[in-house]
Every structure is written in C-alpha cells, then in structure tokens.
N, C-alpha and C. Protein backbone atom coordinates (compact mmCIF):
# COMPACT_ATOMS: atom_id res chain seq x y z
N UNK A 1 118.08 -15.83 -95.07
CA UNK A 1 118.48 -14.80 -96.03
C UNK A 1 119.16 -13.65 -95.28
N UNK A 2 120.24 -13.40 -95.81
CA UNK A 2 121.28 -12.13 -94.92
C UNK A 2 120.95 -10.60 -95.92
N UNK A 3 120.14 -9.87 -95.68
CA UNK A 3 119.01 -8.66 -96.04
C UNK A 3 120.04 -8.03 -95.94
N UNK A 4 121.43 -7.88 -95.32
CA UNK A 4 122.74 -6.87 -95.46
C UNK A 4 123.39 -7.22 -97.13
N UNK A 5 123.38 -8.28 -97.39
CA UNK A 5 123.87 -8.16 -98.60
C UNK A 5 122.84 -8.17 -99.73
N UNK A 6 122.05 -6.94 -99.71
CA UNK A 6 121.47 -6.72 -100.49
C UNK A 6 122.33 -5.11 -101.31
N UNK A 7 121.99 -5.46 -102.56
CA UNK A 7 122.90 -4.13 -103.91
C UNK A 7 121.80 -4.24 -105.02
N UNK A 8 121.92 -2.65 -105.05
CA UNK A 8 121.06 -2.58 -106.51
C UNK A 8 121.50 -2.76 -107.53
N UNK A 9 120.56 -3.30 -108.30
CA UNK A 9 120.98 -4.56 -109.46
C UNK A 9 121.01 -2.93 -110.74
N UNK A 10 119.77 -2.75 -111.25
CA UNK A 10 119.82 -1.73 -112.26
C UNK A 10 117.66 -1.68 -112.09
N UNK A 11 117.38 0.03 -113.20
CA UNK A 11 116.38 0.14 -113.38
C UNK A 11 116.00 -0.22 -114.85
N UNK A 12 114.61 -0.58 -114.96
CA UNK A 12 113.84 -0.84 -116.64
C UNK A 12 112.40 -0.33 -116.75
N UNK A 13 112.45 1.21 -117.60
CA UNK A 13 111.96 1.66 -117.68
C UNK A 13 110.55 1.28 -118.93
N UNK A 14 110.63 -0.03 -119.72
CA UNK A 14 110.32 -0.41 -120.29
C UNK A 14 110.48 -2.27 -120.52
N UNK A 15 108.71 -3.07 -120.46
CA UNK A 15 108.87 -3.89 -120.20
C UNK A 15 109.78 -5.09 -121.14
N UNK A 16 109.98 -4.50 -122.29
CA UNK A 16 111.12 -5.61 -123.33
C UNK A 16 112.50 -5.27 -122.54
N UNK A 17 112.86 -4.65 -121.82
CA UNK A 17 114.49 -4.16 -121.56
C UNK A 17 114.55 -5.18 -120.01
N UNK A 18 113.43 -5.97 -119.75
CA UNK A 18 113.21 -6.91 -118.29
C UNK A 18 114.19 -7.94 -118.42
N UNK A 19 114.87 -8.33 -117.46
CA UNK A 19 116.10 -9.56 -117.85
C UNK A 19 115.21 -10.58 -117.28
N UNK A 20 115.39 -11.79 -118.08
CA UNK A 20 115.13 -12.92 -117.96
C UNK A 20 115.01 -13.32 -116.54
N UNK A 21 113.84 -13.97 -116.05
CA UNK A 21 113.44 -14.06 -114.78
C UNK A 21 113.83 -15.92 -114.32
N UNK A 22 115.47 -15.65 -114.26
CA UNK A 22 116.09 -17.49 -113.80
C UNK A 22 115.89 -17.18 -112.35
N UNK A 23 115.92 -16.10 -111.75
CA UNK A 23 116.19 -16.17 -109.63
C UNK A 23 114.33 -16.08 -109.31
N UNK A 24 114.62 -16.41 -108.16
CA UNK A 24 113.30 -16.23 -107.59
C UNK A 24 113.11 -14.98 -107.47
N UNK A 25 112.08 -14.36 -107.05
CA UNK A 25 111.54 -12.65 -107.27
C UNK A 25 110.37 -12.62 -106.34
N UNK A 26 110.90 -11.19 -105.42
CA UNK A 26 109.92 -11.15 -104.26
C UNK A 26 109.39 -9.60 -105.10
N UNK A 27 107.94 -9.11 -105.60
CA UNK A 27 108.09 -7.87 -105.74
C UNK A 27 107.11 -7.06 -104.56
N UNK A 28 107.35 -6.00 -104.97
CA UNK A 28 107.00 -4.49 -104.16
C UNK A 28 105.81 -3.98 -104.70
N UNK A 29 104.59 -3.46 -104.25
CA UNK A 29 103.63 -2.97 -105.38
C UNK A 29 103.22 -2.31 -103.95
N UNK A 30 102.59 -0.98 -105.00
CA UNK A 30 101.75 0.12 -104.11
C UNK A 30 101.54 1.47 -104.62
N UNK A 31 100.31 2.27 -104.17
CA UNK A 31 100.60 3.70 -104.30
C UNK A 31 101.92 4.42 -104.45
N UNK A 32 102.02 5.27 -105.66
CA UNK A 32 102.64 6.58 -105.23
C UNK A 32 103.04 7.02 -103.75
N UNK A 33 104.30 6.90 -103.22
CA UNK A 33 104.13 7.69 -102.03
C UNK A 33 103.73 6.84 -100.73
N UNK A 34 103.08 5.51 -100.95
CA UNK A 34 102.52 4.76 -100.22
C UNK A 34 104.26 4.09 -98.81
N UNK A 35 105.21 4.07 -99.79
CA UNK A 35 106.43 3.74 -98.43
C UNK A 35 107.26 2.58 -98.84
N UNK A 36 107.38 2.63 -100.13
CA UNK A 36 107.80 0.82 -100.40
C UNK A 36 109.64 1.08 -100.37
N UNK A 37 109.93 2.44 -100.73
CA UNK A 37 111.31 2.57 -100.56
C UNK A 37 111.45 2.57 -99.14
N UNK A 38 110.97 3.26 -97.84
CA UNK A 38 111.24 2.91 -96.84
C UNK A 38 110.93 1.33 -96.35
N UNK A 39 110.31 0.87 -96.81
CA UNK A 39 110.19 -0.37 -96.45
C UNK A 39 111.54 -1.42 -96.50
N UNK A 40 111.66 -1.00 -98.17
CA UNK A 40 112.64 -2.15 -98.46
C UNK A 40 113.94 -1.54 -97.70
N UNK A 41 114.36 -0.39 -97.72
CA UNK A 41 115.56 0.40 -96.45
C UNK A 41 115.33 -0.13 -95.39
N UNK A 42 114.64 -0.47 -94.87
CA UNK A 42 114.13 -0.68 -93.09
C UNK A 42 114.60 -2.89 -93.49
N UNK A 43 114.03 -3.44 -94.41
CA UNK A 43 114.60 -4.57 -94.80
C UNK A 43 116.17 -4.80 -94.94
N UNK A 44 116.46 -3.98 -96.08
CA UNK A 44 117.87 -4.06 -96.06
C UNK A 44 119.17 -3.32 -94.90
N UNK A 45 118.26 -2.38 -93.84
CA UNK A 45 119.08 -1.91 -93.13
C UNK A 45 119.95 -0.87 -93.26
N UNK A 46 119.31 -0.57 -94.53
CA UNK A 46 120.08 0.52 -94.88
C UNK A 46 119.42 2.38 -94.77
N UNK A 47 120.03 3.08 -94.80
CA UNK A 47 119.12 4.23 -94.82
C UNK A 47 119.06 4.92 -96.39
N UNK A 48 119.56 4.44 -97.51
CA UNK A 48 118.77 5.35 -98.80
C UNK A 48 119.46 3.91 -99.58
N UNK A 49 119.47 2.59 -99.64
CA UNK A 49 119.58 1.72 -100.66
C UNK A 49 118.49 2.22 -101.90
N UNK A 50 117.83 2.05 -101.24
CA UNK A 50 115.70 2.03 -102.24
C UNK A 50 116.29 3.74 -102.06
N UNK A 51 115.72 4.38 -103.09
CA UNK A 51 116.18 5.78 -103.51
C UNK A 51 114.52 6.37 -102.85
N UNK A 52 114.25 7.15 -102.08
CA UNK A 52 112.66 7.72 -101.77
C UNK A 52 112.90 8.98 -101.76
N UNK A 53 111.72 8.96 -102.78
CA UNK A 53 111.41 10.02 -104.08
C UNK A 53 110.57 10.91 -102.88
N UNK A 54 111.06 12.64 -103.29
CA UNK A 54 109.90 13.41 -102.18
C UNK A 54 108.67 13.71 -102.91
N UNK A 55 109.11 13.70 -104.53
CA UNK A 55 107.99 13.84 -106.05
C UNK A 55 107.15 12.42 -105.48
N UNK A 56 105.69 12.08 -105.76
CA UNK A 56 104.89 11.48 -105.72
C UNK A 56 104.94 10.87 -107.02
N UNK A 57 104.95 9.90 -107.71
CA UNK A 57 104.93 9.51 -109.27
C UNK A 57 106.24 9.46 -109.89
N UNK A 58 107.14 9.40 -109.16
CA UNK A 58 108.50 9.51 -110.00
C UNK A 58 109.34 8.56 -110.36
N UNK A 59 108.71 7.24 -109.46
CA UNK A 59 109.41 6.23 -109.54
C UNK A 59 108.81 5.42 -110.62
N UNK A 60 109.14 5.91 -111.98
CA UNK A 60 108.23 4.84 -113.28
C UNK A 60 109.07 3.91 -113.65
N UNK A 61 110.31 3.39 -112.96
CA UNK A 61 110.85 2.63 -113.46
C UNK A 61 110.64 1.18 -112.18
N UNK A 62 110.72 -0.18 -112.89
CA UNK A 62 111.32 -1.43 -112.45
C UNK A 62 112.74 -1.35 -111.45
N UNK A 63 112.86 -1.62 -110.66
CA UNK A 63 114.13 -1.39 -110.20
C UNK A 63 114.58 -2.85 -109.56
N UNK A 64 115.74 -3.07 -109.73
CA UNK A 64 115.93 -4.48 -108.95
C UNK A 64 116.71 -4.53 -108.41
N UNK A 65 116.78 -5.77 -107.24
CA UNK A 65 118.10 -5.55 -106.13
C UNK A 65 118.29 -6.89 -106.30
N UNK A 66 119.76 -7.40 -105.86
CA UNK A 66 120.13 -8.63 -105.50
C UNK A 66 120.26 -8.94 -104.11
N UNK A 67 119.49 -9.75 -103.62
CA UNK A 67 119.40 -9.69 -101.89
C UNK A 67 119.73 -10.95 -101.30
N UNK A 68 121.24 -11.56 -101.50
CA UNK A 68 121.85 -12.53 -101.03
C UNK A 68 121.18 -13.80 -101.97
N UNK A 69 121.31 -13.40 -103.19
CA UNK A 69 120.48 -14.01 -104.46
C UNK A 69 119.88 -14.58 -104.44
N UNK A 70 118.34 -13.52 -103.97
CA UNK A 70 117.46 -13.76 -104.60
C UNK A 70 117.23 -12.37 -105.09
N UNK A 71 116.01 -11.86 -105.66
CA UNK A 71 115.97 -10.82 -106.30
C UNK A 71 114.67 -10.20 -105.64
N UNK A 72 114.70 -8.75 -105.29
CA UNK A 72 114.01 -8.30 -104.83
C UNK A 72 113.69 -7.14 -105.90
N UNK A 73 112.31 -6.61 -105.88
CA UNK A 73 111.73 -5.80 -107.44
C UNK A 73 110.54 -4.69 -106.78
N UNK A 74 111.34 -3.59 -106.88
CA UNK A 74 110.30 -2.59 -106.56
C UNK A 74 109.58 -1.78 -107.85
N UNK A 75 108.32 -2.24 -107.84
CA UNK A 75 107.46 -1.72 -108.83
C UNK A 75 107.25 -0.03 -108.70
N UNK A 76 107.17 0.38 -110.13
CA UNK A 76 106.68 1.75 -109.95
C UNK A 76 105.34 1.77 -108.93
N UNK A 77 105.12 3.25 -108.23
CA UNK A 77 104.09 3.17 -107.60
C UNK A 77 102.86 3.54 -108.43
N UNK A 78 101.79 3.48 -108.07
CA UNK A 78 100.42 3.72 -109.13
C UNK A 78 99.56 4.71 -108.46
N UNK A 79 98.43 5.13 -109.13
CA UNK A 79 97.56 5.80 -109.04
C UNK A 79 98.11 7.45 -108.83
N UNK A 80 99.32 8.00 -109.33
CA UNK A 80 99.21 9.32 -109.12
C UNK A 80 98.66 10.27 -110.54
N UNK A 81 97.62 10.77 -110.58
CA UNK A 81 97.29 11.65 -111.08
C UNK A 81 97.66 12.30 -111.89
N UNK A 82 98.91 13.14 -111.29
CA UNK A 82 99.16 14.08 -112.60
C UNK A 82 100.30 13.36 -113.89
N UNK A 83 100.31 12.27 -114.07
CA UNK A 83 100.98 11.75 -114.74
C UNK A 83 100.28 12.20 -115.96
N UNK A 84 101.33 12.20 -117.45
CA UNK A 84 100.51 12.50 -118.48
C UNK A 84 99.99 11.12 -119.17
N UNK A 85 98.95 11.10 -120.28
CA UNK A 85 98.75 10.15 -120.90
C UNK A 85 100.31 9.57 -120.78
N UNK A 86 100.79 9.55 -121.70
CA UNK A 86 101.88 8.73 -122.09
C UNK A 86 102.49 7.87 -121.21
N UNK A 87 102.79 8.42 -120.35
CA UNK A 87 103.79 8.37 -119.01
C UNK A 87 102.74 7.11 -118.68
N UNK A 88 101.35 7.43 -118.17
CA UNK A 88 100.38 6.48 -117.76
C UNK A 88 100.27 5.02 -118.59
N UNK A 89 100.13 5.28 -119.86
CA UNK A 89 100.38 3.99 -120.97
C UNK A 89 101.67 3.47 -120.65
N UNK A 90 102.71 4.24 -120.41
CA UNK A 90 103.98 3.41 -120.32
C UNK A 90 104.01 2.38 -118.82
N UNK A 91 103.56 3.02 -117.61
CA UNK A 91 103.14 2.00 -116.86
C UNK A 91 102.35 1.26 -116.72
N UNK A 92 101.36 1.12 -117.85
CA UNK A 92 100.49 0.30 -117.20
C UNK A 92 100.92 -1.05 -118.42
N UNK A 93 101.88 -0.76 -119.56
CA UNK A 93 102.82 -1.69 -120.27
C UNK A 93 103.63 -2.28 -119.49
N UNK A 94 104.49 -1.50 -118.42
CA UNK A 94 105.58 -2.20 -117.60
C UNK A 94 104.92 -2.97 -116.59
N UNK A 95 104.03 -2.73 -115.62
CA UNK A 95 103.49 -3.79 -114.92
C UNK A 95 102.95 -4.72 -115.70
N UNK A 96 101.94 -4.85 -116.85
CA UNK A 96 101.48 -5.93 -117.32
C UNK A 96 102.71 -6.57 -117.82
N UNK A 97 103.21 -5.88 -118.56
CA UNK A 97 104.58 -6.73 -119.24
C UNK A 97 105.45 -7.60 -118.26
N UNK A 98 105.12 -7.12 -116.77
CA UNK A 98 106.20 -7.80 -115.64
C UNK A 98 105.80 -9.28 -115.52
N UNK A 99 104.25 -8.71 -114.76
CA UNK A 99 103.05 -9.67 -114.31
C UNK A 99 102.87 -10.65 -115.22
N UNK A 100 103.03 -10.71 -116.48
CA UNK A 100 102.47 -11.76 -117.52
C UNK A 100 103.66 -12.19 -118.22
N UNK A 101 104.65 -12.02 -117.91
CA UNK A 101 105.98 -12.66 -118.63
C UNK A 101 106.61 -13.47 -118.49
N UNK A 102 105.72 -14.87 -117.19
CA UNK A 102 106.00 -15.79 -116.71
C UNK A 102 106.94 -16.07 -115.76
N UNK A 103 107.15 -14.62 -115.06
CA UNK A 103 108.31 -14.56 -113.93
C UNK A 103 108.18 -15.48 -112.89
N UNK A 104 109.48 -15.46 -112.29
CA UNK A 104 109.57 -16.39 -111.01
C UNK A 104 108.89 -15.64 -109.73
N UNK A 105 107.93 -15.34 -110.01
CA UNK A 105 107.25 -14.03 -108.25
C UNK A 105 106.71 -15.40 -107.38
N UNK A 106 107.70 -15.45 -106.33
CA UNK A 106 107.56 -16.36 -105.05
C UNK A 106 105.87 -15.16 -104.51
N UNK A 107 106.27 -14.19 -104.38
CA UNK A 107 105.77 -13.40 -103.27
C UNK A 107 105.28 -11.96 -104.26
N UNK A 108 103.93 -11.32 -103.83
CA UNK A 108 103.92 -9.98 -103.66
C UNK A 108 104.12 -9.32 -102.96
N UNK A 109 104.48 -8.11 -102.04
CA UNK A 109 104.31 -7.17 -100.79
C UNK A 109 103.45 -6.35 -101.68
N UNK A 110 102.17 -6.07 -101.13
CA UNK A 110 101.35 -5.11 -101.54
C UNK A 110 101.12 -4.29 -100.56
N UNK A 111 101.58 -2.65 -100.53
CA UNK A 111 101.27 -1.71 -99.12
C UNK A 111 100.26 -1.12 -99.94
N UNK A 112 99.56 -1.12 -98.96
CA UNK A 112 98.96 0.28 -98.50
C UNK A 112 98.79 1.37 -97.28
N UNK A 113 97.98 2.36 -97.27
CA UNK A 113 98.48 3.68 -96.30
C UNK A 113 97.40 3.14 -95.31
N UNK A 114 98.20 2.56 -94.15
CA UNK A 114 97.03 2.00 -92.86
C UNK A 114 95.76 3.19 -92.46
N UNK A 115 96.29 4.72 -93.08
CA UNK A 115 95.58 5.64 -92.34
C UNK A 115 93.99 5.98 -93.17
N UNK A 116 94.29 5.39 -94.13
CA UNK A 116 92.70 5.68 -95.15
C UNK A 116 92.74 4.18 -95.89
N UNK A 117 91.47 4.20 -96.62
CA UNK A 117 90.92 3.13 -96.83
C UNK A 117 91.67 3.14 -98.27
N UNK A 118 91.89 1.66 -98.35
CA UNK A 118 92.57 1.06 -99.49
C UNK A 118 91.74 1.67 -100.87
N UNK A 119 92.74 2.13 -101.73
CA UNK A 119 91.79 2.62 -102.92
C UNK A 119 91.27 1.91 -103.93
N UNK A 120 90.92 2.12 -105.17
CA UNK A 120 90.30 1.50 -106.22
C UNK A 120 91.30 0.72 -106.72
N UNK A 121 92.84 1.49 -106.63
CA UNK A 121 93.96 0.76 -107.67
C UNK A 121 94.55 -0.61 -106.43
N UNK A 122 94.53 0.26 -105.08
CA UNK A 122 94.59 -0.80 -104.40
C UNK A 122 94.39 -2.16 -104.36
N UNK A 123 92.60 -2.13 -104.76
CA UNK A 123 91.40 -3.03 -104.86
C UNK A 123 91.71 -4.22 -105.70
N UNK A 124 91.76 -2.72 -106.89
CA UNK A 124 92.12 -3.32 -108.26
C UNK A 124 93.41 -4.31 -108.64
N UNK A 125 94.67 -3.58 -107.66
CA UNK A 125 95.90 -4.82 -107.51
C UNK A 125 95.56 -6.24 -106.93
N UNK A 126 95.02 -6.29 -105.69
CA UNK A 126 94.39 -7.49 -105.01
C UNK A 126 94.06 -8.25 -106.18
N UNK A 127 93.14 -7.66 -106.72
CA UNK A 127 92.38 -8.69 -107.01
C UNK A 127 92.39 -9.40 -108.61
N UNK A 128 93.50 -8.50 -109.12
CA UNK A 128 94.29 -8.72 -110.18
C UNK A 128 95.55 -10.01 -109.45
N UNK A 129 95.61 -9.94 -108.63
CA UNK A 129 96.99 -11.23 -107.83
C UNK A 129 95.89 -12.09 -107.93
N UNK A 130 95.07 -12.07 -107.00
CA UNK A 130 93.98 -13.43 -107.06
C UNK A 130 93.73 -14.12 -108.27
N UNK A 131 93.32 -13.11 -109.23
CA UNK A 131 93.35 -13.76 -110.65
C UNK A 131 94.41 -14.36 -111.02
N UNK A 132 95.44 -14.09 -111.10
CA UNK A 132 96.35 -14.55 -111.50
C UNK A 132 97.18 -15.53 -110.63
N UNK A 133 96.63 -16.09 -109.87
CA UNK A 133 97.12 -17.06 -108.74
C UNK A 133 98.57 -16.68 -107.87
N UNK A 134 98.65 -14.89 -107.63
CA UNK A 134 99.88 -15.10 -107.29
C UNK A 134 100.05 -14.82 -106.08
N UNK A 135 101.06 -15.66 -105.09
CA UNK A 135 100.55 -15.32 -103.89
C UNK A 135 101.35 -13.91 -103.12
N UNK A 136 100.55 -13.87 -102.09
CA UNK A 136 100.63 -11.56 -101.90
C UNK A 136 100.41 -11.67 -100.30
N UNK A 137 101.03 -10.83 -99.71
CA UNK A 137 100.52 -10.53 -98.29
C UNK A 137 100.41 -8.45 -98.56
N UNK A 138 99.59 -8.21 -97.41
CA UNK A 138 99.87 -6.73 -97.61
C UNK A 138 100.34 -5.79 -96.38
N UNK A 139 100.97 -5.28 -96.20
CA UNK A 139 101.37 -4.25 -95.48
C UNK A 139 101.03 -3.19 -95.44
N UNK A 140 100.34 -2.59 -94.44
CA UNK A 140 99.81 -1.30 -94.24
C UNK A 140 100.91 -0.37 -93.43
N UNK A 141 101.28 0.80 -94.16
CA UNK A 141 102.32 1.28 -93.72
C UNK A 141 101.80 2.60 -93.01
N UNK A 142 103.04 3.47 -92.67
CA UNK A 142 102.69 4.59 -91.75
C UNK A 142 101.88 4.11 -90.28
N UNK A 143 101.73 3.19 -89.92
CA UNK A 143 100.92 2.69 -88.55
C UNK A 143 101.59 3.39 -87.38
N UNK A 144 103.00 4.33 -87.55
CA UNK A 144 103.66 4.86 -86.48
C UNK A 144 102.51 6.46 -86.68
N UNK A 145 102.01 6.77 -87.69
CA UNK A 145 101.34 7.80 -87.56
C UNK A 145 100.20 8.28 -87.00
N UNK A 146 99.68 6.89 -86.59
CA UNK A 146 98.12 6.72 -86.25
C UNK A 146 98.22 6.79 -84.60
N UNK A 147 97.33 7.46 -83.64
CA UNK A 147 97.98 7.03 -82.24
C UNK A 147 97.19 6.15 -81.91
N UNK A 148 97.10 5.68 -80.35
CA UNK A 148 96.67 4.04 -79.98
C UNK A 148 95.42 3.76 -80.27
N UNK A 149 94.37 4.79 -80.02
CA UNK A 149 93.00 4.20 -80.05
C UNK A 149 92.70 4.24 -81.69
N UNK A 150 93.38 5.56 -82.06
CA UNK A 150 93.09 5.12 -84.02
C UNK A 150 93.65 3.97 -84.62
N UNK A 151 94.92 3.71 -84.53
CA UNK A 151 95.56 2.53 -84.57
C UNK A 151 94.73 1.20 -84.26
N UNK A 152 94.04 0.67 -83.66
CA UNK A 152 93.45 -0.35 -83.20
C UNK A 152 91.77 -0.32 -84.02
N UNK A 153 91.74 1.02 -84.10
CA UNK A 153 89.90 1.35 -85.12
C UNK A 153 90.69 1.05 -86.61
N UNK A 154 91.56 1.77 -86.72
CA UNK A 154 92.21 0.83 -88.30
C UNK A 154 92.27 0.04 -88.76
N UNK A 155 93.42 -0.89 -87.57
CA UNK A 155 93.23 -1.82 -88.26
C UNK A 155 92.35 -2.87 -87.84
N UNK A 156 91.12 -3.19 -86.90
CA UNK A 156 89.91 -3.45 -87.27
C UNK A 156 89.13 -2.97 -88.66
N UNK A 157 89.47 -2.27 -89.00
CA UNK A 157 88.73 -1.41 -90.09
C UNK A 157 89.01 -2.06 -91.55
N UNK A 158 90.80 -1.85 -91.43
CA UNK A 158 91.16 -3.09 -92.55
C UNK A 158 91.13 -4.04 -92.34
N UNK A 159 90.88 -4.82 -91.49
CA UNK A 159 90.74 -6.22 -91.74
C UNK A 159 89.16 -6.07 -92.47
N UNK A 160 88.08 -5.49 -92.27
CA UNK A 160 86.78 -5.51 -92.96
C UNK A 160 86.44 -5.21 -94.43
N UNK A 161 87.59 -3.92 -94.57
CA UNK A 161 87.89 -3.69 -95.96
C UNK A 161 88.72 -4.48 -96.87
N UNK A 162 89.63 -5.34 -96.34
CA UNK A 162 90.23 -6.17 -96.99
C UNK A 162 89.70 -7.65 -96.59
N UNK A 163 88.32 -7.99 -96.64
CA UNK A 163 87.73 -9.34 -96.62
C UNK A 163 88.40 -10.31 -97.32
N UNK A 164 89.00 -9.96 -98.26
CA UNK A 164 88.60 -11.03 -99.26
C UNK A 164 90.10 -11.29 -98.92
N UNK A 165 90.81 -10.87 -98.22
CA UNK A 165 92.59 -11.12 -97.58
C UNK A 165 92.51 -11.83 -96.50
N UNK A 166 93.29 -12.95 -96.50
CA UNK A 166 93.44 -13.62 -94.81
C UNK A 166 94.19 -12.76 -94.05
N UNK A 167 93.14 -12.46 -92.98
CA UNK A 167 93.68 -11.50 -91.92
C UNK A 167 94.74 -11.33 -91.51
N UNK A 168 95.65 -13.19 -91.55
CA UNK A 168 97.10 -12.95 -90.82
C UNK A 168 97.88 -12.80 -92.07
N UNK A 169 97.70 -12.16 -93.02
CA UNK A 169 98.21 -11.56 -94.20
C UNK A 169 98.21 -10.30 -94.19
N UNK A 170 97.50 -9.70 -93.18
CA UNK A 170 97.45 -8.08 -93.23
C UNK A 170 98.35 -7.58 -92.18
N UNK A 171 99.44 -6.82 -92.43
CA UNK A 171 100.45 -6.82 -91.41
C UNK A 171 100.52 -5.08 -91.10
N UNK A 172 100.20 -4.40 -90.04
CA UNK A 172 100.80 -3.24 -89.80
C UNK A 172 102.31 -2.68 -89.94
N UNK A 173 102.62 -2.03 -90.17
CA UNK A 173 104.08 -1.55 -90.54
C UNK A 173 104.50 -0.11 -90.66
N UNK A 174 105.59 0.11 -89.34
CA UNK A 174 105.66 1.42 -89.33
C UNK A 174 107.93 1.61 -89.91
N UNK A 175 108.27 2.19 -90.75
CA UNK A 175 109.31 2.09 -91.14
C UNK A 175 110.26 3.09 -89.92
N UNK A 176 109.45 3.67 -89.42
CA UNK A 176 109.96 4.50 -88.25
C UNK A 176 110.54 3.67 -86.74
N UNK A 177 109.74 2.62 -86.27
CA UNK A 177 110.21 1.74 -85.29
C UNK A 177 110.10 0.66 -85.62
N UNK A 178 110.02 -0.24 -87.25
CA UNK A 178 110.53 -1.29 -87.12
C UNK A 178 109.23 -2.19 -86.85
N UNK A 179 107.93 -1.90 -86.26
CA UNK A 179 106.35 -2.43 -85.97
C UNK A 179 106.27 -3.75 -87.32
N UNK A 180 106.08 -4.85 -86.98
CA UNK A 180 105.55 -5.74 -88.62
C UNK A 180 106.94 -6.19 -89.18
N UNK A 181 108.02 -5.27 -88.87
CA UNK A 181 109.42 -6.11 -90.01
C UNK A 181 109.74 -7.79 -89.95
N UNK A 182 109.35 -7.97 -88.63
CA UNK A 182 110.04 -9.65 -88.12
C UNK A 182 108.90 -10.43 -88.97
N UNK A 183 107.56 -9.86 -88.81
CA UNK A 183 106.66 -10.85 -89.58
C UNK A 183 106.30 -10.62 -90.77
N UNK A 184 106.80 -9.55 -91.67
CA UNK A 184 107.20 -9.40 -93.03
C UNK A 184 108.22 -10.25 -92.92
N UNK A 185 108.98 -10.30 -92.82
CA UNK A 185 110.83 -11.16 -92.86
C UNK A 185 110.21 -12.52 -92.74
N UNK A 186 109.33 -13.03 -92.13
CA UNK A 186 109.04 -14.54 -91.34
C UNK A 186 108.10 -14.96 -93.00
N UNK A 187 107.00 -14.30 -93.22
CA UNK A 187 106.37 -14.08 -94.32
C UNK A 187 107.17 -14.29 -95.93
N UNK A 188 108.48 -13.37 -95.87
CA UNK A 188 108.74 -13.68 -97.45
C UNK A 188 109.72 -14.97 -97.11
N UNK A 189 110.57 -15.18 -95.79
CA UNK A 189 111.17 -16.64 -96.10
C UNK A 189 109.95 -17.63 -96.24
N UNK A 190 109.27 -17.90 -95.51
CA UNK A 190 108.08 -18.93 -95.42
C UNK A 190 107.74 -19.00 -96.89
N UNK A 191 107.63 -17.65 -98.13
CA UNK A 191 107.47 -17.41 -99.54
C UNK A 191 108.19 -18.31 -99.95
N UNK A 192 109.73 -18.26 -99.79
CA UNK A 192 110.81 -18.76 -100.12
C UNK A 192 110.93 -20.12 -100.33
N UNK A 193 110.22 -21.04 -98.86
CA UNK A 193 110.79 -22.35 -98.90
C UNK A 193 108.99 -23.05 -99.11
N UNK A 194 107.87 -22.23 -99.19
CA UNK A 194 106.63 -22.90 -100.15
C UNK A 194 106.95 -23.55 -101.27
C-alpha cells in the first residue's frame, strides 16, 4: 500500500449520510485528544492531511480518506465531557450507526494515551470490538513523552491493564519520532491480506 497517495475523501456528521461500505475500511477510534490525527499524518506522511483539532471534542464528524484504495476512517474521538446532551446522542448514533451497518472494517486502530491508564470508554471500546468479532490492535500514543525508565514501567503496566489484548497487539507509538509506525504499517497490511 503506497500511504503517499492517500486524499481526503469527505466528512458525515450523521450516520444515514455514511456511503455504502463496497472498499475495505481500516478505522481510527480513541479519546478526544488521544492523537489519531497525528497518527494518521505520521502514516500518510503528511504534516496536516488528518486536520488536529487544538479544541478537545471537536472532531464529531466521520471523516474518510482514500489511501491508494482502500479507505481509511477516522472516528470522532469520545469521552470528552463538556459536550452537550445532544451533541453526545448524536455520537453515540454515528458510531453505532458505523459499527452495525455491516461495513467492510478489515481492522480497528484503537489509541490510547500510553501515559495513564486506559479509561472506562477505552475499556468500554475493547470490549465492544470483541463482541462484535472485529478485529483491533491498539496503539498507545505519546510514548515520546514518557522518559526511559517510565516508558518501560508503562508499558509493562499496559500490557497488565490490557489483559484481555494479545500483547503483540499493543504497540507503543510516538508521532514525534516515528517509534511503532513500521509495526502499525506491518499490522494493517497483514489486516489487509487476512
């Protein structure tokens, strides 16, 4: 897969406005703020493809890319707070509406923040994929923030907190030097040709 010819497709702020899922589909899921726009930038090589929001909660829309066709899908991020009711009902319509609409999802990327312990919605994503048989690796991001001896108590730490994840599924990832990209990249082709 050539990750340079990746272009943003369009956003859907609502799950009936979702186009028909004929390509394969790698998606993005995570906290608010958690790094999934730098991620997918550090993938595609680009420095602002994935738009990263400095607002925490702003990204409520579906967004999709075409990435040497296949389709890559960055989910709104979750768990921020000051969202209002509404706003909150409307995402939690667009992810279910994604998740249950019989899409082609080869792959999840599920991040979380390597520096604190995976949260409830975190938890709660896991183990909502498991149910639903879909298969997920996760990426713990910011790992350039942590220095060596915290770094190594971490991620010992997540591998304990994330039991119920095969370990060589839990990938460190720092969008700053690039740490985890080759075995994210090795990870969603291996998605690809399962």
């Amino acid at each position: 897969m050539n990750y340079n010819k990746a272009e943003f497709e369009k956003s859907y702020g609502i799950s009936s406005q979702l186009p028909p899922s004929d390509i394969t589909e790698i998606a993005f899921a995570g906290r608010s703020n958690v790094g999934k726009s730098s991620l997918l930038n550090k993938l595609f090589n680009r420095k602002s493809l994935a738009r990263v929001s400095s607002v925490p909660g702003k990204t409520i829309t579906i967004n999709f890319y075409d990435v040497d066709g296949y389709k890559f899908v960055d989910l709104p991020g979750y768990g921020y707070a000051k969202l209002s009711k509404s706003e909150r009902d409307r995402f939690g319509e667009l992810m279910e509406g994604y998740f249950q609409s019989g899409r082609n999802i080869k792959l999840v990327v599920q991040l979380v923040d390597m520096r604190h312990k995976p949260s409830q919605d975190d938890f709660g994503m896991i183990e909502f994929m498991k149910q639903m048989n879909i298969p997920f690796i996760v990426v713990c991001t910011k790992a350039d923030k942590l220095k060596v001896k915290e770094f190594k108590k971490r991620e010992q730490e997540i591998k304990e907190e994330l039991s119920m994840v095969d370990s060589d599924l839990i990938i460190p990832f720092s969008s700053q030097n690039g740490l985890g990209l080759d075995k994210i990249k090795m990870l969603i082709k291996k998605s690809l040709t399962d």
